[in-house]
PDB file of N, CA and C in Angstrom:
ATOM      1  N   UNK A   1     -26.686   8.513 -45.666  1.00  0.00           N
ATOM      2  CA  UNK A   1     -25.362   8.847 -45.198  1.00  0.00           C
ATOM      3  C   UNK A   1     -25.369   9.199 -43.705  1.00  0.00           C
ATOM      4  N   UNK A   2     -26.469   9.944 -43.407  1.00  0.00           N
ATOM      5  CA  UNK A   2     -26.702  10.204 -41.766  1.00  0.00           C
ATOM      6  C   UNK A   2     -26.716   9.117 -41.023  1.00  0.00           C
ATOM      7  N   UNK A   3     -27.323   8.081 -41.214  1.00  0.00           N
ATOM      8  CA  UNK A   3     -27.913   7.041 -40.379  1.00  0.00           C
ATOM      9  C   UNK A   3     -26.378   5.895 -40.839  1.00  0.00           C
ATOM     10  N   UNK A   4     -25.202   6.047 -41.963  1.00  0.00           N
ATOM     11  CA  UNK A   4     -23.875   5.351 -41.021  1.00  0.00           C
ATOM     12  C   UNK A   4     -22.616   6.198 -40.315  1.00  0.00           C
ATOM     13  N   UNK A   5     -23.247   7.558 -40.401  1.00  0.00           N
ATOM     14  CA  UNK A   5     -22.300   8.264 -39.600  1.00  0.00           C
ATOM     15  C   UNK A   5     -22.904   8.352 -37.875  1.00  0.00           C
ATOM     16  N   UNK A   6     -24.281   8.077 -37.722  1.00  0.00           N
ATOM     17  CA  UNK A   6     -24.522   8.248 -36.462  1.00  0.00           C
ATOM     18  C   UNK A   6     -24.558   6.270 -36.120  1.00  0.00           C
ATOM     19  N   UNK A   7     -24.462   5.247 -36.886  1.00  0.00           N
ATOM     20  CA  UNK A   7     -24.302   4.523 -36.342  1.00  0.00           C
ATOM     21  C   UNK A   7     -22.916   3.992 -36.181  1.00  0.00           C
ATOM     22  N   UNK A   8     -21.807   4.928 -37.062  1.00  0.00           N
ATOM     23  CA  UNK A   8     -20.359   4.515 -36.605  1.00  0.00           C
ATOM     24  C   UNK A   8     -20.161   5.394 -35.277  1.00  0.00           C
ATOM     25  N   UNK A   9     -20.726   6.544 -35.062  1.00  0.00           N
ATOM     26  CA  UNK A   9     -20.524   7.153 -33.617  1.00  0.00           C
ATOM     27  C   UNK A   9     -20.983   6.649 -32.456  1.00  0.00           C
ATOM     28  N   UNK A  10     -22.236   5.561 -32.601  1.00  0.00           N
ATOM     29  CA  UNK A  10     -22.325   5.189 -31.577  1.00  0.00           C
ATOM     30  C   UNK A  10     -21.730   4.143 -31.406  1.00  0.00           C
ATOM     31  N   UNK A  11     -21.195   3.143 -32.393  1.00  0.00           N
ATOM     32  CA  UNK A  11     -20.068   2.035 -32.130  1.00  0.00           C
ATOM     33  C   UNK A  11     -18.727   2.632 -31.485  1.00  0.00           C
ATOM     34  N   UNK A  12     -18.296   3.908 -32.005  1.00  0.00           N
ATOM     35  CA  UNK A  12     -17.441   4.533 -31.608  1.00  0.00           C
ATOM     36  C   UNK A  12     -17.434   4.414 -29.886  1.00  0.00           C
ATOM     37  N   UNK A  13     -18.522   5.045 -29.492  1.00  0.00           N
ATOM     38  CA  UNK A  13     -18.798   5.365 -27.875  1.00  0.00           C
ATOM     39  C   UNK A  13     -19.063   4.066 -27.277  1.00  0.00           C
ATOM     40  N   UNK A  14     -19.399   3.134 -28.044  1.00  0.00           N
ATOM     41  CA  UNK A  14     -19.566   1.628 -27.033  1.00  0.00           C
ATOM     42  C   UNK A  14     -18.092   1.743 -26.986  1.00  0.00           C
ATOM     43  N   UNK A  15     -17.444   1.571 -27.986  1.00  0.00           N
ATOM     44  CA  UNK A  15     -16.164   0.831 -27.635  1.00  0.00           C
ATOM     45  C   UNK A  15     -15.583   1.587 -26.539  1.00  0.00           C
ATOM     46  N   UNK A  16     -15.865   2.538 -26.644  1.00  0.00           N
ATOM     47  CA  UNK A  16     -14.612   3.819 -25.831  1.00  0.00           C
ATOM     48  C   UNK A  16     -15.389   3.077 -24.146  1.00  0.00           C
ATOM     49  N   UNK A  17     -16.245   3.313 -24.294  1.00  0.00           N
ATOM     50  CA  UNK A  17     -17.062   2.723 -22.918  1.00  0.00           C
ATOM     51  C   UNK A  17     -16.441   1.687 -22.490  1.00  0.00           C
ATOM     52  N   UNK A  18     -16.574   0.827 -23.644  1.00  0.00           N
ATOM     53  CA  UNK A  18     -16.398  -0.690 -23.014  1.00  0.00           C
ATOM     54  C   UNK A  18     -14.966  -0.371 -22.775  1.00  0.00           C
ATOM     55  N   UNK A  19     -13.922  -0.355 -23.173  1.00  0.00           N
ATOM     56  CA  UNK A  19     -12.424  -0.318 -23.731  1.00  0.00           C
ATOM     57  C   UNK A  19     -12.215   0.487 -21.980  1.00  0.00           C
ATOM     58  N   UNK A  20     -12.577   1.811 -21.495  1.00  0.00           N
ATOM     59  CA  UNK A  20     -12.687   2.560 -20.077  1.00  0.00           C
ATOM     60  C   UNK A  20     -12.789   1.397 -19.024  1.00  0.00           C
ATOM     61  N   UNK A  21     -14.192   0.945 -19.287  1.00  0.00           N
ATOM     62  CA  UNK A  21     -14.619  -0.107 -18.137  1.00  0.00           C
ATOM     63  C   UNK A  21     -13.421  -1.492 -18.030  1.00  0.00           C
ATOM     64  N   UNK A  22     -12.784  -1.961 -18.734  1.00  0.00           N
ATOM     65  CA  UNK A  22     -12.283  -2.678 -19.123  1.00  0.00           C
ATOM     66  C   UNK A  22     -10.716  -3.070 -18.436  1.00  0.00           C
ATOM     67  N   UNK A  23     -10.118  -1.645 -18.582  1.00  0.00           N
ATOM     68  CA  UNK A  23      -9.057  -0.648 -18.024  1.00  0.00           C
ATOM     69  C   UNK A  23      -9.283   0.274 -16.692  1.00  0.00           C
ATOM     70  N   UNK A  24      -9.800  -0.191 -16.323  1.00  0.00           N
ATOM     71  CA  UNK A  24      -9.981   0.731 -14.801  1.00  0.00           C
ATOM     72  C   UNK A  24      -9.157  -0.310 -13.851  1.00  0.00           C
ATOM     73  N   UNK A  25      -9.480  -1.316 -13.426  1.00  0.00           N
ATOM     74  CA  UNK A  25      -8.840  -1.966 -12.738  1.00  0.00           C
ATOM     75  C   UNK A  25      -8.897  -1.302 -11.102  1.00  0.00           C
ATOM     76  N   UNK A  26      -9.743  -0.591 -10.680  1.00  0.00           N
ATOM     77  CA  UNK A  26     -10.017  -0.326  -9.861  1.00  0.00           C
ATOM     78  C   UNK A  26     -10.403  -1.111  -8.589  1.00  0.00           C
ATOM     79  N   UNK A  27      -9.609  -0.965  -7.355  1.00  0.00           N
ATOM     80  CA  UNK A  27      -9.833  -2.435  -6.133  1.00  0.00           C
ATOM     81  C   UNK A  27     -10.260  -1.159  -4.961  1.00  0.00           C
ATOM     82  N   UNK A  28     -11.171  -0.959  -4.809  1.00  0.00           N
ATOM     83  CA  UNK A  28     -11.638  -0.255  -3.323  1.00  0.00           C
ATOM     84  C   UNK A  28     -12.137  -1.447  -2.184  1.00  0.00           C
ATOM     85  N   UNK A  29     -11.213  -2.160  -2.237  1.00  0.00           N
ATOM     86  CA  UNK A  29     -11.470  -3.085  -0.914  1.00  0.00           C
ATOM     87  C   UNK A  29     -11.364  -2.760   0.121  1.00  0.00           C
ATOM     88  N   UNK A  30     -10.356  -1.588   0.493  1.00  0.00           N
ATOM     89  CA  UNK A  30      -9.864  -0.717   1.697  1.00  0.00           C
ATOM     90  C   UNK A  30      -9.162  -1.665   2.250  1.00  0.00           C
ATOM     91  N   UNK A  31      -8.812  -2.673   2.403  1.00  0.00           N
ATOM     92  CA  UNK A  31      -7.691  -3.505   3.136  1.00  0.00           C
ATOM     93  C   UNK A  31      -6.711  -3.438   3.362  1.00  0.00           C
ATOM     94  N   UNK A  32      -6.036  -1.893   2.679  1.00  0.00           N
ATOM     95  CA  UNK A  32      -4.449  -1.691   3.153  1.00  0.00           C
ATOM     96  C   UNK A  32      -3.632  -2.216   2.259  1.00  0.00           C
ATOM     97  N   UNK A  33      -4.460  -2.694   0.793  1.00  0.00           N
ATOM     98  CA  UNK A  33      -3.505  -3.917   0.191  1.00  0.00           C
ATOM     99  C   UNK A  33      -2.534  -2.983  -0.809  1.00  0.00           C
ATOM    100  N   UNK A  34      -1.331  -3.387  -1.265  1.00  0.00           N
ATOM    101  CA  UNK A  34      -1.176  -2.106  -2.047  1.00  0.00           C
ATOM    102  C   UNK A  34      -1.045  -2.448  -3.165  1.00  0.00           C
ATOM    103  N   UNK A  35      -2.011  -3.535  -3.860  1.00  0.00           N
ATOM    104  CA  UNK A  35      -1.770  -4.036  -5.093  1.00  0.00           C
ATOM    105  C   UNK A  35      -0.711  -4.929  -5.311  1.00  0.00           C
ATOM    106  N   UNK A  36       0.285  -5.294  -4.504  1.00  0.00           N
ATOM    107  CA  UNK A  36       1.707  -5.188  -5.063  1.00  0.00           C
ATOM    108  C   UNK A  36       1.889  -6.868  -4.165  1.00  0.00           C
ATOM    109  N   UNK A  37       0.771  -7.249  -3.673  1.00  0.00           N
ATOM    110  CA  UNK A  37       0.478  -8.714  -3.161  1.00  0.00           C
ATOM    111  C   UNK A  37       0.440  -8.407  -1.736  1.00  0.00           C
ATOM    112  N   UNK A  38       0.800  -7.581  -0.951  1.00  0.00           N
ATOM    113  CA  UNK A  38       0.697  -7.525   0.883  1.00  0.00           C
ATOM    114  C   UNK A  38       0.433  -6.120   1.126  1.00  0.00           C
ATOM    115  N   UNK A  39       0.520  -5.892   2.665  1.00  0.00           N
ATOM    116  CA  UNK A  39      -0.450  -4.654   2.918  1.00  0.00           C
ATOM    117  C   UNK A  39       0.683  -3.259   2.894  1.00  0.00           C
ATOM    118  N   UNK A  40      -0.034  -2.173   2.899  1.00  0.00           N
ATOM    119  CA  UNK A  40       0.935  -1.210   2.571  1.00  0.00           C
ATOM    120  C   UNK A  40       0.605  -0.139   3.546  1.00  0.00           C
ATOM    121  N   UNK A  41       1.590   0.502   3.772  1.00  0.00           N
ATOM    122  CA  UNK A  41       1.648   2.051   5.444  1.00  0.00           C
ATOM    123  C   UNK A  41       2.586   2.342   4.991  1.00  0.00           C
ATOM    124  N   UNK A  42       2.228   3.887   5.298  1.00  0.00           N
ATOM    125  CA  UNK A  42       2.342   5.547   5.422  1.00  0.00           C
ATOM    126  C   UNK A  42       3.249   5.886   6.380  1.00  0.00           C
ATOM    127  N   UNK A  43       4.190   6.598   6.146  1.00  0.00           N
ATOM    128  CA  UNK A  43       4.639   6.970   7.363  1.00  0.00           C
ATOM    129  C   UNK A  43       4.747   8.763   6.978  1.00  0.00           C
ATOM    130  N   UNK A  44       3.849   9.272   7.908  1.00  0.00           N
ATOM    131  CA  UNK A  44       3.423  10.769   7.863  1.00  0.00           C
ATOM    132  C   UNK A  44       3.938  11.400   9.144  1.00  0.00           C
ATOM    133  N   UNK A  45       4.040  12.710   8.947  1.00  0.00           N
ATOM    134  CA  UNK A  45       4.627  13.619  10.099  1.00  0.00           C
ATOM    135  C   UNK A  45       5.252  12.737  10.831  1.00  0.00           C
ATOM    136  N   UNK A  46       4.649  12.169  12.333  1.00  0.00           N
ATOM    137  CA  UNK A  46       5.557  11.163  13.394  1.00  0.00           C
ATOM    138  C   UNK A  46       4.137  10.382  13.643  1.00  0.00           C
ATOM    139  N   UNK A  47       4.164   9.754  12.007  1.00  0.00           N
ATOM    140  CA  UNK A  47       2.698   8.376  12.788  1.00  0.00           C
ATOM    141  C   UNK A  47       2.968   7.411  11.979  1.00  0.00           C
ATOM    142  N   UNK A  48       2.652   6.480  12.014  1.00  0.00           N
ATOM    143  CA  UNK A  48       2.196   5.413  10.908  1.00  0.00           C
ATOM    144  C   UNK A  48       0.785   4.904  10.746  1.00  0.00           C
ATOM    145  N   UNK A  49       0.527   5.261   9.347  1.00  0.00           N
ATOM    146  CA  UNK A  49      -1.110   4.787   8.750  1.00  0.00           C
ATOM    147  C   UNK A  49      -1.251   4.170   8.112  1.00  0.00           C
ATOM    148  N   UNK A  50      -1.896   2.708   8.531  1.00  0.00           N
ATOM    149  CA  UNK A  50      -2.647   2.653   9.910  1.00  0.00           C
ATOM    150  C   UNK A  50      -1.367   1.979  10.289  1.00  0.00           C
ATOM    151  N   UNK A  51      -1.562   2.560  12.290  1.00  0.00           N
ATOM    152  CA  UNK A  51      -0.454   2.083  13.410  1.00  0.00           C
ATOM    153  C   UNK A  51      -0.963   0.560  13.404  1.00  0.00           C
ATOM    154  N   UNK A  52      -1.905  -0.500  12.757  1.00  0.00           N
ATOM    155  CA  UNK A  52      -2.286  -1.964  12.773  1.00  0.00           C
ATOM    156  C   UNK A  52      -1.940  -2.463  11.471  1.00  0.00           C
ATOM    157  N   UNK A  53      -1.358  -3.342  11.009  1.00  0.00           N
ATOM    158  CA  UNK A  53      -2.026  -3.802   9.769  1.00  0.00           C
ATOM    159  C   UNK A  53      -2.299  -5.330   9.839  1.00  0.00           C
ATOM    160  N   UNK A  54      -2.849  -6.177   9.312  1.00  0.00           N
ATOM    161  CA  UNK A  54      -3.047  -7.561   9.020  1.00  0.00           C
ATOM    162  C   UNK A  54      -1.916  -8.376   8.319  1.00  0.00           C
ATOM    163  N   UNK A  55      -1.297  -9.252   8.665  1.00  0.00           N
ATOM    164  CA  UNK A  55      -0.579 -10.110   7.954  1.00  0.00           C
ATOM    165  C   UNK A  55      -0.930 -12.058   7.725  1.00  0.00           C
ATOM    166  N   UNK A  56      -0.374 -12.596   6.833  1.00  0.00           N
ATOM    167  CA  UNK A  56      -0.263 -13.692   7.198  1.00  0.00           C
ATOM    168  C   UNK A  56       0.607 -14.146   7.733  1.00  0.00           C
ATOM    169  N   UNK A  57       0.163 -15.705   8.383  1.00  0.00           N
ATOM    170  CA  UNK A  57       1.472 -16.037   9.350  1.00  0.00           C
ATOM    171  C   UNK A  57       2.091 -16.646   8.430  1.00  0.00           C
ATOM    172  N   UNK A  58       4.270 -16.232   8.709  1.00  0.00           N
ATOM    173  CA  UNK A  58       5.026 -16.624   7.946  1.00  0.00           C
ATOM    174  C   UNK A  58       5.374 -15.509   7.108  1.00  0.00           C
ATOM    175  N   UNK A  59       5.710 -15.718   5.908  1.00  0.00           N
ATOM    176  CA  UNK A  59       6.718 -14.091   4.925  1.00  0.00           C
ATOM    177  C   UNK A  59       5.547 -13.510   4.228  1.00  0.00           C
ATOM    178  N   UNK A  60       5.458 -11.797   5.180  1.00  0.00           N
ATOM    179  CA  UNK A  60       4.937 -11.057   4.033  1.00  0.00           C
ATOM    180  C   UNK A  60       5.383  -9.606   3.182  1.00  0.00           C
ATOM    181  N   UNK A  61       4.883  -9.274   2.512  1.00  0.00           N
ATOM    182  CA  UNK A  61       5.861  -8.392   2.291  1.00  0.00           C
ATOM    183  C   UNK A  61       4.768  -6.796   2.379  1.00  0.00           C
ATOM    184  N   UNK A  62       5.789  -6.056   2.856  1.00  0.00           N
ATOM    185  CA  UNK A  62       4.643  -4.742   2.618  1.00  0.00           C
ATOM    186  C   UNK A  62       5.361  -3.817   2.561  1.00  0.00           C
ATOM    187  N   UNK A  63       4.593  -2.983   2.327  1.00  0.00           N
ATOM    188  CA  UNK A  63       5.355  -1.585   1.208  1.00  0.00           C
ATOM    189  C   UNK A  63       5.214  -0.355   2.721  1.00  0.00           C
ATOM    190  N   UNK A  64       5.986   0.507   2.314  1.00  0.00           N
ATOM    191  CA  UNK A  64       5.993   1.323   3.381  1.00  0.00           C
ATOM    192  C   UNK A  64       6.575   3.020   2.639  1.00  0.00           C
ATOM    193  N   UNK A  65       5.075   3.901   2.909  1.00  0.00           N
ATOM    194  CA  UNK A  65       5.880   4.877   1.482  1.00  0.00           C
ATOM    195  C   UNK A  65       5.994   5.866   2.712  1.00  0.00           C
ATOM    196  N   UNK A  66       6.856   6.477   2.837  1.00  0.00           N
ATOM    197  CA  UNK A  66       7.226   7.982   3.452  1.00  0.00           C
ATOM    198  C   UNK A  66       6.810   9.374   3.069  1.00  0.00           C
ATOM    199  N   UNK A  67       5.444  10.036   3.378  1.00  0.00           N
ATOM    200  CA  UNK A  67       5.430  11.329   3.075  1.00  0.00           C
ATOM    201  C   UNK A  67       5.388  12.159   3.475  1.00  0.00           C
ATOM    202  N   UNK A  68       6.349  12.390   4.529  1.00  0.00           N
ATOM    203  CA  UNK A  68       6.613  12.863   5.325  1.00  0.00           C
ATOM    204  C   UNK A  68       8.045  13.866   5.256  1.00  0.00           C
ATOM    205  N   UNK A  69       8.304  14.615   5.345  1.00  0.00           N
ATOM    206  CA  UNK A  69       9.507  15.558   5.519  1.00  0.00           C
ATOM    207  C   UNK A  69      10.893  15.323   5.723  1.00  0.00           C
ATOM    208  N   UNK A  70      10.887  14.313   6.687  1.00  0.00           N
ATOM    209  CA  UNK A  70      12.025  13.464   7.141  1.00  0.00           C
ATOM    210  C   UNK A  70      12.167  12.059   7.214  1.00  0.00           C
ATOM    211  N   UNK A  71      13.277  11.637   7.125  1.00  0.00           N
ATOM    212  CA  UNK A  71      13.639  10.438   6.750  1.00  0.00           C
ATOM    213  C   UNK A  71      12.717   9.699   8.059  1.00  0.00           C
ATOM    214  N   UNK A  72      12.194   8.227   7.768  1.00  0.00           N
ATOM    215  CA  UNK A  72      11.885   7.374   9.462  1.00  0.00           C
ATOM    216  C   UNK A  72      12.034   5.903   8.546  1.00  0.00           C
ATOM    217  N   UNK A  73      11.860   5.100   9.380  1.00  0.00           N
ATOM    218  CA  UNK A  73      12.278   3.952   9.330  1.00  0.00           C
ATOM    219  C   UNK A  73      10.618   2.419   9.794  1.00  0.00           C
ATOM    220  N   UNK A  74      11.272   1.386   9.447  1.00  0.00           N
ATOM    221  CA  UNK A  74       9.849   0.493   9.563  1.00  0.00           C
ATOM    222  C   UNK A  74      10.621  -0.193  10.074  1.00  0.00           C
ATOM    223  N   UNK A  75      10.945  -0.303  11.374  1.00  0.00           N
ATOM    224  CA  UNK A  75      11.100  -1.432  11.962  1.00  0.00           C
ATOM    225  C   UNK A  75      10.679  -2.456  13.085  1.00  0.00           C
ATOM    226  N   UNK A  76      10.810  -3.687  13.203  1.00  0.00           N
ATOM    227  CA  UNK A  76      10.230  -4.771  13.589  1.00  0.00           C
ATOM    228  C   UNK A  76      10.623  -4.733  15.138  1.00  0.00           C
ATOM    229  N   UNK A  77       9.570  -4.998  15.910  1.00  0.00           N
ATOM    230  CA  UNK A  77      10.977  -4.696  17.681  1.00  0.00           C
ATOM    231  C   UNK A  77      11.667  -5.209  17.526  1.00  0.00           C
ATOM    232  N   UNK A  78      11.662  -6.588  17.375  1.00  0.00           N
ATOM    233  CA  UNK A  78      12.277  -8.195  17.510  1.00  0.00           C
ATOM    234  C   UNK A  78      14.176  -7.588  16.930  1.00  0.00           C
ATOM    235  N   UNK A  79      13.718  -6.026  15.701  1.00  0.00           N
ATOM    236  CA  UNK A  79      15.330  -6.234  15.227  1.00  0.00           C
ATOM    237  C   UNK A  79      15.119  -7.003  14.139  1.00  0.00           C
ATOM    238  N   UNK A  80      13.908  -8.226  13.473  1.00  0.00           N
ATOM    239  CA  UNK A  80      14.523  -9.330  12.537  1.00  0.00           C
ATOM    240  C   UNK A  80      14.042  -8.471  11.607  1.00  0.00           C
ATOM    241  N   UNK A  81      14.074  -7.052  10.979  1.00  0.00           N
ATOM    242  CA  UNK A  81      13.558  -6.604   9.969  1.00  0.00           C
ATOM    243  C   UNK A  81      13.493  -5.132   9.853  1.00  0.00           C
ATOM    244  N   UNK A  82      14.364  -4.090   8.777  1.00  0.00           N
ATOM    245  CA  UNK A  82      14.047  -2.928   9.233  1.00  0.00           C
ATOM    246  C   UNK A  82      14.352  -2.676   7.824  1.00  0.00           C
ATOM    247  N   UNK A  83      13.311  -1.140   7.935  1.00  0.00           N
ATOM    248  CA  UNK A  83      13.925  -0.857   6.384  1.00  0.00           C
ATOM    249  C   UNK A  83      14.388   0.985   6.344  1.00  0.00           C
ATOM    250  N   UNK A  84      14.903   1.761   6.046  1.00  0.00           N
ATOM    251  CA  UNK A  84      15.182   3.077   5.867  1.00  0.00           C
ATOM    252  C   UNK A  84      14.364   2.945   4.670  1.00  0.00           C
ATOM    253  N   UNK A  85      13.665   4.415   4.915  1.00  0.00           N
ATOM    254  CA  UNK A  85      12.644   5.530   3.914  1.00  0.00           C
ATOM    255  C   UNK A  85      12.757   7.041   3.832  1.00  0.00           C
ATOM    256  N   UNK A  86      13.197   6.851   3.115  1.00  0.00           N
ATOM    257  CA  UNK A  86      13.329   8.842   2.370  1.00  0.00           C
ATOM    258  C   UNK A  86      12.357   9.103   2.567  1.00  0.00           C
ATOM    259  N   UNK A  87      12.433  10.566   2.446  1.00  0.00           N
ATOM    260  CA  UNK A  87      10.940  11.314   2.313  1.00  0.00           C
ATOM    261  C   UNK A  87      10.667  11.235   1.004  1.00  0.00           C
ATOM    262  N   UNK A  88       9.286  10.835   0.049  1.00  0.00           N
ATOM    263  CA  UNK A  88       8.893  11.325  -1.034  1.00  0.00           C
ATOM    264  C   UNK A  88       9.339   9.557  -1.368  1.00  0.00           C
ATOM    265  N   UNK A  89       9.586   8.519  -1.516  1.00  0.00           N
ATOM    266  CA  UNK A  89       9.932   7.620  -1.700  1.00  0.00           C
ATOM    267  C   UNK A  89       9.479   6.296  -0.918  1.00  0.00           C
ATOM    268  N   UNK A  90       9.357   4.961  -1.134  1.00  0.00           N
ATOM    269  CA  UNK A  90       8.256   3.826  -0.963  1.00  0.00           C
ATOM    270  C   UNK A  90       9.541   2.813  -1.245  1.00  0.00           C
ATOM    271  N   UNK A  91       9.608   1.903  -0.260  1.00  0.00           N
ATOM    272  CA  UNK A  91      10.642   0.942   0.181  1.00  0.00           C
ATOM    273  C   UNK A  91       9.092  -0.247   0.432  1.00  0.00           C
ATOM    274  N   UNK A  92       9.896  -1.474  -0.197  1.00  0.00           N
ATOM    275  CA  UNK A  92       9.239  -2.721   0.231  1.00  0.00           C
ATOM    276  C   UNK A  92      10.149  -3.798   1.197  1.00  0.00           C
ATOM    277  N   UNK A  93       9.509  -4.431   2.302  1.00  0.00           N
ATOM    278  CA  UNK A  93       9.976  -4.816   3.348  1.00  0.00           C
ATOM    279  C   UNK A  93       9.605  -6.365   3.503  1.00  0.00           C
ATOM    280  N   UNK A  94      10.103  -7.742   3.504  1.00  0.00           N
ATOM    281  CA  UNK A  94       9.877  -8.599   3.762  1.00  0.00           C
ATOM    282  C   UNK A  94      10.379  -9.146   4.836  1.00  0.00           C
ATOM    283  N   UNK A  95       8.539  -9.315   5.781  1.00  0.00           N
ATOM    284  CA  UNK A  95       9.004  -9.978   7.098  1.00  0.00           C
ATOM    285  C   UNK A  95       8.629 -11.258   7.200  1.00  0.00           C
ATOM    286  N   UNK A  96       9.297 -12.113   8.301  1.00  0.00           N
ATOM    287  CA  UNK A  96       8.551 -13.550   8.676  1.00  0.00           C
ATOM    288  C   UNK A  96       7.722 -13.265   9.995  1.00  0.00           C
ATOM    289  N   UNK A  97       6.489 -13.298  10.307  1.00  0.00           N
ATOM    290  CA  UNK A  97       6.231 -13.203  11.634  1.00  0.00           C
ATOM    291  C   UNK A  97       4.840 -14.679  11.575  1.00  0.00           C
ATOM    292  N   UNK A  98       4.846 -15.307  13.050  1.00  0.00           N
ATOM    293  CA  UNK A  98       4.287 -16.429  13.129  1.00  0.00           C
ATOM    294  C   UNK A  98       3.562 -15.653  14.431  1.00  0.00           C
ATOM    295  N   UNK A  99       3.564 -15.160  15.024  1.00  0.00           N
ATOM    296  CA  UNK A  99       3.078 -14.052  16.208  1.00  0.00           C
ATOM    297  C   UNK A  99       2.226 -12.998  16.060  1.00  0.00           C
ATOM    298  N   UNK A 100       2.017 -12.319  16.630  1.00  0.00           N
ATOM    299  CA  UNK A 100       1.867 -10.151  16.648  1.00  0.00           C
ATOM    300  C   UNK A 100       3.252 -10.134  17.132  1.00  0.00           C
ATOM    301  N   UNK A 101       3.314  -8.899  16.323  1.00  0.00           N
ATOM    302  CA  UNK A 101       4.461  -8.366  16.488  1.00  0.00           C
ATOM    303  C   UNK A 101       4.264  -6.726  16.321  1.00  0.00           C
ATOM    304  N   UNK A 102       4.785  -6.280  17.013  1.00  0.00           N
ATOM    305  CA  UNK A 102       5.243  -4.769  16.613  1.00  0.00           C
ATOM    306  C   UNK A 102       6.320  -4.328  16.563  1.00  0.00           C
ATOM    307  N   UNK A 103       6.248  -2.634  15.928  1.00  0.00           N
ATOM    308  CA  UNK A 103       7.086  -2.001  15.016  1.00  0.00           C
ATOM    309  C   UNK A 103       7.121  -0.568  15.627  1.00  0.00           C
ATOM    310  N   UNK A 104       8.171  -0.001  14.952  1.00  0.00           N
ATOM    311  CA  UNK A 104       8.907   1.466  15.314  1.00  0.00           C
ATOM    312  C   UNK A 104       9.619   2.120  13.973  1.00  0.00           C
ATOM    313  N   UNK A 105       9.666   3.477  14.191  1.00  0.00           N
ATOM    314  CA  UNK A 105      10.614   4.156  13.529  1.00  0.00           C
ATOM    315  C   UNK A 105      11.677   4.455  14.329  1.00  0.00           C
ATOM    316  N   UNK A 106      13.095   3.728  13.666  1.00  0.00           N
ATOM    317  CA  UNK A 106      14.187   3.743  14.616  1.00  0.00           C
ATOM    318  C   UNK A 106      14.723   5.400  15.020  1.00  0.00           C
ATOM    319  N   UNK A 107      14.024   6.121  14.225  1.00  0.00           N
ATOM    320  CA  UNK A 107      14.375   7.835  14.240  1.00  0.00           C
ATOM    321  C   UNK A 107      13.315   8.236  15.500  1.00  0.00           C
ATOM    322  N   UNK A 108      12.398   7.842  15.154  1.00  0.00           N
ATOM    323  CA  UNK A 108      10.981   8.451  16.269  1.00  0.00           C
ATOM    324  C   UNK A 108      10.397   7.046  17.042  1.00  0.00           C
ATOM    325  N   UNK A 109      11.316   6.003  17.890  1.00  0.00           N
ATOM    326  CA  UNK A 109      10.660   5.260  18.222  1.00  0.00           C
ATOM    327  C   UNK A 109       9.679   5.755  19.326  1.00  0.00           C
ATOM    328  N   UNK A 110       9.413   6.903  20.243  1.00  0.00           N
ATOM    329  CA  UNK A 110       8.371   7.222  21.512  1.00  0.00           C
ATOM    330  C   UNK A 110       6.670   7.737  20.856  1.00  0.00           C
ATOM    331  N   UNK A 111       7.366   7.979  19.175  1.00  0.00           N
ATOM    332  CA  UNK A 111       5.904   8.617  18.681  1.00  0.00           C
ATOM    333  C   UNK A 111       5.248   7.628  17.445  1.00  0.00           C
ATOM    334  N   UNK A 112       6.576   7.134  17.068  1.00  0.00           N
ATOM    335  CA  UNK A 112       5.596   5.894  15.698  1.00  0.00           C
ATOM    336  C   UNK A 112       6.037   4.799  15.653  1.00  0.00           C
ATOM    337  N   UNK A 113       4.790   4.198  16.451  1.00  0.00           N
ATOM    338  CA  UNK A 113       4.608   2.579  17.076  1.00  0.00           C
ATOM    339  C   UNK A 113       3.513   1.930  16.058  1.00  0.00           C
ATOM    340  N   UNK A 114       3.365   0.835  16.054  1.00  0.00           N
ATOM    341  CA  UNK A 114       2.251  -0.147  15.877  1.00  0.00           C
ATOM    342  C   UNK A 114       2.260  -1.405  15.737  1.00  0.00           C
ATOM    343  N   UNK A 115       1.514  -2.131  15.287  1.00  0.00           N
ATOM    344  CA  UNK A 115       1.146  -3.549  15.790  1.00  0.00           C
ATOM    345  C   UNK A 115       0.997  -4.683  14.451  1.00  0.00           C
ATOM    346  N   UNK A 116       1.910  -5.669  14.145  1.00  0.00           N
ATOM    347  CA  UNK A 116       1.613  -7.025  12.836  1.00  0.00           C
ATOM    348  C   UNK A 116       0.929  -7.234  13.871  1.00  0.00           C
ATOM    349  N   UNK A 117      -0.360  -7.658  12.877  1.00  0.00           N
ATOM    350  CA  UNK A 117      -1.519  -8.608  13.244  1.00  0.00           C
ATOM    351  C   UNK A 117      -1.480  -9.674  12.758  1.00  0.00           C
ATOM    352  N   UNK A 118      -1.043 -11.042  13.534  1.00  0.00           N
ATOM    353  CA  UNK A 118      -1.079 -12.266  12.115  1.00  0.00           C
ATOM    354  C   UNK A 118      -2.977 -12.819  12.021  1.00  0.00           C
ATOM    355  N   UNK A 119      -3.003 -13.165  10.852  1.00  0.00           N
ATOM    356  CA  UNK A 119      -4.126 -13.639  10.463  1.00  0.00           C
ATOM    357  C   UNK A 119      -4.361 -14.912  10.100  1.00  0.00           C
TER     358      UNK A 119
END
């Protein structure tokens, strides 16, 4: 009786193992990606992280979460693209850029700048 209660416990613990490993779905690529198919930034106190990100050339889309206190904004210089962000809340933004291009918060444009990188 011992030897199928300790061999249903250890079938027990494979599965749980395997079933964990299985379900993690874990991506530490660090690329900025936000899962969600394009790259994703922060907009904290009066910065954006990271002030660079990578794009492809043509439509991408990227997420832009606000955790920051006050409302700021993701916008494109050019004007062809802007999005408003609450604090505590994550807005997705689809741009076309064939260039570099950079960006501003239309609230804090002298303090949160940065740079589309096309790739």
């Amino acid at each position: 009786m011992r030897t199928w209660m300790a061999r249903g416990a250890v079938a027990g613990v494979i599965a749980l193992t395997l079933g964990a490993v299985a379900c993690s779905g874990n991506d530490d690529s660090g690329d900025g990606d936000s899962g969600g198919g394009g790259p994703s930034i922060t907009a904290r106190d009066f910065e954006f992280d990271p002030s660079s990100l990578s794009v492809s050339s043509g439509e991408s889309t990227i997420t832009i979460t606000n955790e920051g206190s006050v409302e700021h904004s993701f916008t494109l210089d050019d004007d062809s693209a802007s999005v408003d962000i609450e604090p505590g809340e994550s807005q997705t933004l689809t741009v076309n850029v064939t260039d570099d291009a950079g960006f501003h918060c239309e609230y804090h444009p002298d303090q949160m700048t940065g740079t589309l990188t096309v790739s």
